[in-house]
Protein backbone atom coordinates (compact mmCIF):
# COMPACT_ATOMS: atom_id res chain seq x y z
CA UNK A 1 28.30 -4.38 -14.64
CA UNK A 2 30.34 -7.14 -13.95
CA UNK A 3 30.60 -6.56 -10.06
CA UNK A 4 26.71 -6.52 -10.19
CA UNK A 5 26.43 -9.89 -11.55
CA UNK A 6 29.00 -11.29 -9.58
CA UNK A 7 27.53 -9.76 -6.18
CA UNK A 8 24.11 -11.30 -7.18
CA UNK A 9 26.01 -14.73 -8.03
CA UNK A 10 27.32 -14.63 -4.93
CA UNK A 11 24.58 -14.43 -3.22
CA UNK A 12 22.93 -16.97 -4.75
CA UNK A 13 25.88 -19.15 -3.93
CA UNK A 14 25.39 -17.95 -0.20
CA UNK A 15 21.57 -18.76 -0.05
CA UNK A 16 22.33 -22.38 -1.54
CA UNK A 17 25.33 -23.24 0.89
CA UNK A 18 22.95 -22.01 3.88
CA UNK A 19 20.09 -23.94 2.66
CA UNK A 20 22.35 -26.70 2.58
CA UNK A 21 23.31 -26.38 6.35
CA UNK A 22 27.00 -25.72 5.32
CA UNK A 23 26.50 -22.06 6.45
CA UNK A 24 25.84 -22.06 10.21
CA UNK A 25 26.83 -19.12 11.64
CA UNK A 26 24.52 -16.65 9.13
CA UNK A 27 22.20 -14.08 10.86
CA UNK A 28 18.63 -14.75 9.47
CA UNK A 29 15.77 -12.11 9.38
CA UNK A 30 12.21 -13.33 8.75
CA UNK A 31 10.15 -11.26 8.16
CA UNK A 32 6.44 -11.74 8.37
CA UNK A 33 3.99 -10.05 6.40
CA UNK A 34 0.50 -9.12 7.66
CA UNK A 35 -2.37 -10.49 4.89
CA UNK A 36 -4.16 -8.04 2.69
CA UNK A 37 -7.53 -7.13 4.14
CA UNK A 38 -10.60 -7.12 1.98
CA UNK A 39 -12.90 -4.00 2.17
CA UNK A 40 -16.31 -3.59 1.76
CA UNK A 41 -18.29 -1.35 -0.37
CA UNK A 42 -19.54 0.32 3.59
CA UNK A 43 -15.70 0.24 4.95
CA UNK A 44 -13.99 1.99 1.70
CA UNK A 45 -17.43 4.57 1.97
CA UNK A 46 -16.80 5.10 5.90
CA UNK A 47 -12.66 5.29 4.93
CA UNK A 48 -13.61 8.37 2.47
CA UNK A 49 -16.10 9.99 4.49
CA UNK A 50 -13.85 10.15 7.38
CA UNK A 51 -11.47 11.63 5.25
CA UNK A 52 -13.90 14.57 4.42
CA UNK A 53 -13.17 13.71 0.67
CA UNK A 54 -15.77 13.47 -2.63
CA UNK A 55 -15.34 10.15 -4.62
CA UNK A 56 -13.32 12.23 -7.40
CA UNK A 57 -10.85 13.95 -4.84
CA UNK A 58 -10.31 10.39 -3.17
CA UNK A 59 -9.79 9.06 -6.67
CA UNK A 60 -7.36 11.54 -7.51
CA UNK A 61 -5.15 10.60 -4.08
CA UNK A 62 -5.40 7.23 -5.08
CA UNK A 63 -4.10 7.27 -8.36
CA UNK A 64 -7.45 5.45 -9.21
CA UNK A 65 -10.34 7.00 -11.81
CA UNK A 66 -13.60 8.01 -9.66
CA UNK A 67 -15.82 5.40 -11.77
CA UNK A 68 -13.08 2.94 -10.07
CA UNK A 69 -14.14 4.55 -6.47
CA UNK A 70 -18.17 4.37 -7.37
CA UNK A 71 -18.01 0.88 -8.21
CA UNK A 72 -15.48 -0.05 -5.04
CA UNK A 73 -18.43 1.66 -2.99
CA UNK A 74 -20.97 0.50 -4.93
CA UNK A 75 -19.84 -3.16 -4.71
CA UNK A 76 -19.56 -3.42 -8.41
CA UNK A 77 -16.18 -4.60 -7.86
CA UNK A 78 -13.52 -4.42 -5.30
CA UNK A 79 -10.35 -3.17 -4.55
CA UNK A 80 -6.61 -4.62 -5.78
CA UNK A 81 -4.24 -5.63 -3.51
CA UNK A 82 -1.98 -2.62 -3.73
CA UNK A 83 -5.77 -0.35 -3.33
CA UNK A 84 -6.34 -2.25 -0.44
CA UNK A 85 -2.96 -1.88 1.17
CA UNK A 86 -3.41 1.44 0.75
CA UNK A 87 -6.85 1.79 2.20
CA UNK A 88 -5.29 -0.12 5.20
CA UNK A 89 -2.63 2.23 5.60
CA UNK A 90 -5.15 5.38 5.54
CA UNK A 91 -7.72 3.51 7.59
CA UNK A 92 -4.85 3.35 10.37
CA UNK A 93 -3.80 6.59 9.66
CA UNK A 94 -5.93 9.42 8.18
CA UNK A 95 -3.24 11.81 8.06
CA UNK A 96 -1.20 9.78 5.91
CA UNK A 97 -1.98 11.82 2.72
CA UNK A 98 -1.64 14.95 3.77
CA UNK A 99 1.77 14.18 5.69
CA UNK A 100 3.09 13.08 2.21
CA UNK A 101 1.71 15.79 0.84
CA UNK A 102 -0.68 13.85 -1.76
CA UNK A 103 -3.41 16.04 -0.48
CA UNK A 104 -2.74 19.57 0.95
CA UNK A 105 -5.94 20.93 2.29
CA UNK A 106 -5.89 24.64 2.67
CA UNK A 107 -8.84 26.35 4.67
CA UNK A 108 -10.86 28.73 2.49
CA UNK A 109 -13.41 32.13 4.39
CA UNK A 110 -16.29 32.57 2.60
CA UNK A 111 -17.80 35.64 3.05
């Protein structure tokens, strides 16, 4: 445990000598992080339906209850950050779910 603390120490140390200036040869990474888009009731609708999904199966990938889907499409109320990062990544990429297996959609013959 101790190592722990003392690596974390350390690195606090680290970060306060470079903010300092007395640090000049440290590689710095910024990173930059895109902002959180905000869907509409039509988008989050158009995001499902292209998914050929119900409210309750989209729900169910989500991790979300379907009376949280009806009133996100309903514009009762409106998606949380991490809901809307989501919907981001599945509006770039509708195969998202099923690559990570969080929906497996298996062809059915009726007859």
């Amino acid at each position: 445990m101790n190592s722990f603390y003392d690596s974390i120490k350390q690195g606090l140390i680290e970060a306060v000598e470079y903010e300092k200036g007395k640090l000049p040869n440290v590689k710095v990474r910024k990173v930059s992080i895109s902002p959180i888009n905000s869907y509409s009731q039509c988008q989050i609708r158009e995001i499902r339906a292209n998914l050929g999904m119900t409210q309750v199966s989209f729900a169910h990938a989500l991790g979300v209850s379907p009376k949280t889907i009806e009133a996100w499409e309903s514009g009762t109320n409106k998606p949380s950050g991490i809901a809307s990062r989501m919907l981001e990544l599945i509006e770039r990429d509708n195969t998202l779910l099923e690559r990570y297996a969080i929906v497996d959609r298996k062809e059915s013959m009726t007859v």
